[in-house]
C-alpha atoms as a PDB file:
ATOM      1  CA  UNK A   1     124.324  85.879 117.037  1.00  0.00           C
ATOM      2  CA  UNK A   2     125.152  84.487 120.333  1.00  0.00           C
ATOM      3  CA  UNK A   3     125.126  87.514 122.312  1.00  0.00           C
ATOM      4  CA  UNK A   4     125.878  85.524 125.136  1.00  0.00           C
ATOM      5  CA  UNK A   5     129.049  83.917 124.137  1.00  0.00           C
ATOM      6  CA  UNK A   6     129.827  87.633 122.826  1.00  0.00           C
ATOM      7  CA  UNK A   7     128.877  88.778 126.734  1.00  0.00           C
ATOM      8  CA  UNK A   8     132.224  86.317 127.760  1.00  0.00           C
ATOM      9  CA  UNK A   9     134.181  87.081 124.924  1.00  0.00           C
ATOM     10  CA  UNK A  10     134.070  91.069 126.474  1.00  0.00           C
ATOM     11  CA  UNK A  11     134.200  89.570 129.646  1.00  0.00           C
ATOM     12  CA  UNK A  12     131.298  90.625 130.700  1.00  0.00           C
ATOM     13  CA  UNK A  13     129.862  87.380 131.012  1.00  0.00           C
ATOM     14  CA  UNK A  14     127.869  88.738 134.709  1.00  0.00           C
ATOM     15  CA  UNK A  15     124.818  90.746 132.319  1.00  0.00           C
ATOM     16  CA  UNK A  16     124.399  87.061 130.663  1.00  0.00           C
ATOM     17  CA  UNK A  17     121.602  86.507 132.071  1.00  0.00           C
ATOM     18  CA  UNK A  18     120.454  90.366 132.455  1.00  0.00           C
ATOM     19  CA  UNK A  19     120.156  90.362 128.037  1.00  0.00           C
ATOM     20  CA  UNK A  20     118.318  87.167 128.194  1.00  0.00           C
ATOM     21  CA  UNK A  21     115.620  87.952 131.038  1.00  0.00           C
ATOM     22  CA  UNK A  22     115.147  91.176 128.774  1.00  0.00           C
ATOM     23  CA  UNK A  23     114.859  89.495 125.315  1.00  0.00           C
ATOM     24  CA  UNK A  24     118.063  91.477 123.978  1.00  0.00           C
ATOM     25  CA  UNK A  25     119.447  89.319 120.761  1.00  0.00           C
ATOM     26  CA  UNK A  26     121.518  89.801 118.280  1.00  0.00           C
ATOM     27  CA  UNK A  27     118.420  91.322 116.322  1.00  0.00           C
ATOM     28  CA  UNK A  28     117.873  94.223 119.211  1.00  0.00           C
ATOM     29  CA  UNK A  29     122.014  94.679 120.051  1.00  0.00           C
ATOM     30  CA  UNK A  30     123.346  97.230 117.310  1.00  0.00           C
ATOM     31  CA  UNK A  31     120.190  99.434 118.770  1.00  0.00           C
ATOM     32  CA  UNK A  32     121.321  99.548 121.824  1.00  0.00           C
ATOM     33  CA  UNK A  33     121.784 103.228 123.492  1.00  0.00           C
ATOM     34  CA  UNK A  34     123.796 104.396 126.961  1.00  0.00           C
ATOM     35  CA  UNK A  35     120.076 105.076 128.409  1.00  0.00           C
ATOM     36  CA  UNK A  36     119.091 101.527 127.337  1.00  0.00           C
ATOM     37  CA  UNK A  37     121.973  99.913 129.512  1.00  0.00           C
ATOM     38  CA  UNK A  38     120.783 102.093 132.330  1.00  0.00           C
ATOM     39  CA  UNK A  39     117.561 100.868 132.077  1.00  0.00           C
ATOM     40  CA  UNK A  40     118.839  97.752 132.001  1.00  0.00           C
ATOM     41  CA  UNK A  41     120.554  98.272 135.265  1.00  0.00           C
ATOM     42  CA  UNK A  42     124.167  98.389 133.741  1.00  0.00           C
ATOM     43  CA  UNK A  43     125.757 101.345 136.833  1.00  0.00           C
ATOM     44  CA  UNK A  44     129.081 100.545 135.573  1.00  0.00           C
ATOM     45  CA  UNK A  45     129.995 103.518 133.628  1.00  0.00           C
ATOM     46  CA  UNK A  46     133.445 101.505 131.911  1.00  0.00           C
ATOM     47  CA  UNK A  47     130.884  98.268 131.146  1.00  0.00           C
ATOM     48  CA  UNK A  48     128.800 100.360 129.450  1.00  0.00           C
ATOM     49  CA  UNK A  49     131.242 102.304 127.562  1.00  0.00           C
ATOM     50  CA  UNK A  50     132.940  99.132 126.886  1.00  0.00           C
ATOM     51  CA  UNK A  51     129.686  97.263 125.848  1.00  0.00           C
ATOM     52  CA  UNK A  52     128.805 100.572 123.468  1.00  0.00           C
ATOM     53  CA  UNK A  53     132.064 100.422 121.826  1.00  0.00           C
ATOM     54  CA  UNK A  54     131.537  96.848 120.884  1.00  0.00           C
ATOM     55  CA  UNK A  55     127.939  97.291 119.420  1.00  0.00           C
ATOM     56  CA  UNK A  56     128.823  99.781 117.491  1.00  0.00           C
ATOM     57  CA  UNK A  57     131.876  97.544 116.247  1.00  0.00           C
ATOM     58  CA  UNK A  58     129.427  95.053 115.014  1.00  0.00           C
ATOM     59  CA  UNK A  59     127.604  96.949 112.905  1.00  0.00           C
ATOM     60  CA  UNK A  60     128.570  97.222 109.261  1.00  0.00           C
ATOM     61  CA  UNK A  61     130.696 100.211 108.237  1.00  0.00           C
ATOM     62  CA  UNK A  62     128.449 101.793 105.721  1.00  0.00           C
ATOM     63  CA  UNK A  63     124.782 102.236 106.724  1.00  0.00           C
ATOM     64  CA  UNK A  64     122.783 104.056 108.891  1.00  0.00           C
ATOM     65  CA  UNK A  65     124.240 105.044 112.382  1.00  0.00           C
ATOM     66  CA  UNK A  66     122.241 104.199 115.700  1.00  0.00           C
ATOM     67  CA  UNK A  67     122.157 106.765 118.792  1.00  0.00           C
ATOM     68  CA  UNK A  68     125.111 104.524 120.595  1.00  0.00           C
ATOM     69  CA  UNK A  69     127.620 105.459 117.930  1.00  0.00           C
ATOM     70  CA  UNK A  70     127.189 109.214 118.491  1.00  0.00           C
ATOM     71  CA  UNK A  71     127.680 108.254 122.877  1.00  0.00           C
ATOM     72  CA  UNK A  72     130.852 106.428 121.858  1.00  0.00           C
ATOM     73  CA  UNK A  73     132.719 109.100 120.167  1.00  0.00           C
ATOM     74  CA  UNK A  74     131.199 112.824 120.189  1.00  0.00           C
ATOM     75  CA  UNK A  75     132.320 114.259 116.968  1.00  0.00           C
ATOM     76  CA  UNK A  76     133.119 118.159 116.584  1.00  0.00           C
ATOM     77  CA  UNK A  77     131.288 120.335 114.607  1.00  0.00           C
ATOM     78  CA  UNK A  78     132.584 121.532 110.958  1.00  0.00           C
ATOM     79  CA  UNK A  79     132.328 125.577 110.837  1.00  0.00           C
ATOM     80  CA  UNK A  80     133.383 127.212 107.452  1.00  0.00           C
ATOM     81  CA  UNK A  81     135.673 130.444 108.632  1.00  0.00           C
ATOM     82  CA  UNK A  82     136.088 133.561 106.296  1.00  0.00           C
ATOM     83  CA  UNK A  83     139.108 136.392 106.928  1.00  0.00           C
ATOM     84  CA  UNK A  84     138.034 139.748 105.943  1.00  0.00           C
ATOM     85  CA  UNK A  85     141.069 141.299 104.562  1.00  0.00           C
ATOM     86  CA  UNK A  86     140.701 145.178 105.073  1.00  0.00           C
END
């Protein structure tokens, strides 16, 4: 994968050369977290909601789920309620 023609298809073609100076290719994208675009220096909360959104859009629909998917869309907890009927 061309992650940098995918930067400019987002455009966020300005972290071009940000992924490349820290070795991030197509084989290290779908792992990518929220604290990993921090660390890359990413302050932009929308760029790196928008970049999370996209990795996990890549990744194939049935499979294991990396940590970004769970920072893109929190999902609620399932509770099993009872009625007591006195």
């Amino acid at each position: 994968m061309d992650v940098a023609q995918w930067l400019r298809n987002l455009n966020l073609g300005e972290y071009e050369a940000l992924f490349r100076d820290n070795h991030i290719d197509g084989s290290v994208l779908s792992a990518l977290t929220n604290e990993d675009l921090k660390d890359l220096g990413i302050a932009s909360v929308g760029h790196r909601h928008k970049l999370l959104e996209a990795i996990v859009a890549l990744r194939p629909k049935s499979g294991p789920q990396h940590p970004a998917a769970d920072q893109v869309a929190p999902t609620a907890e399932r509770r099993q309620l009872t009625c007591n009927q006195n």
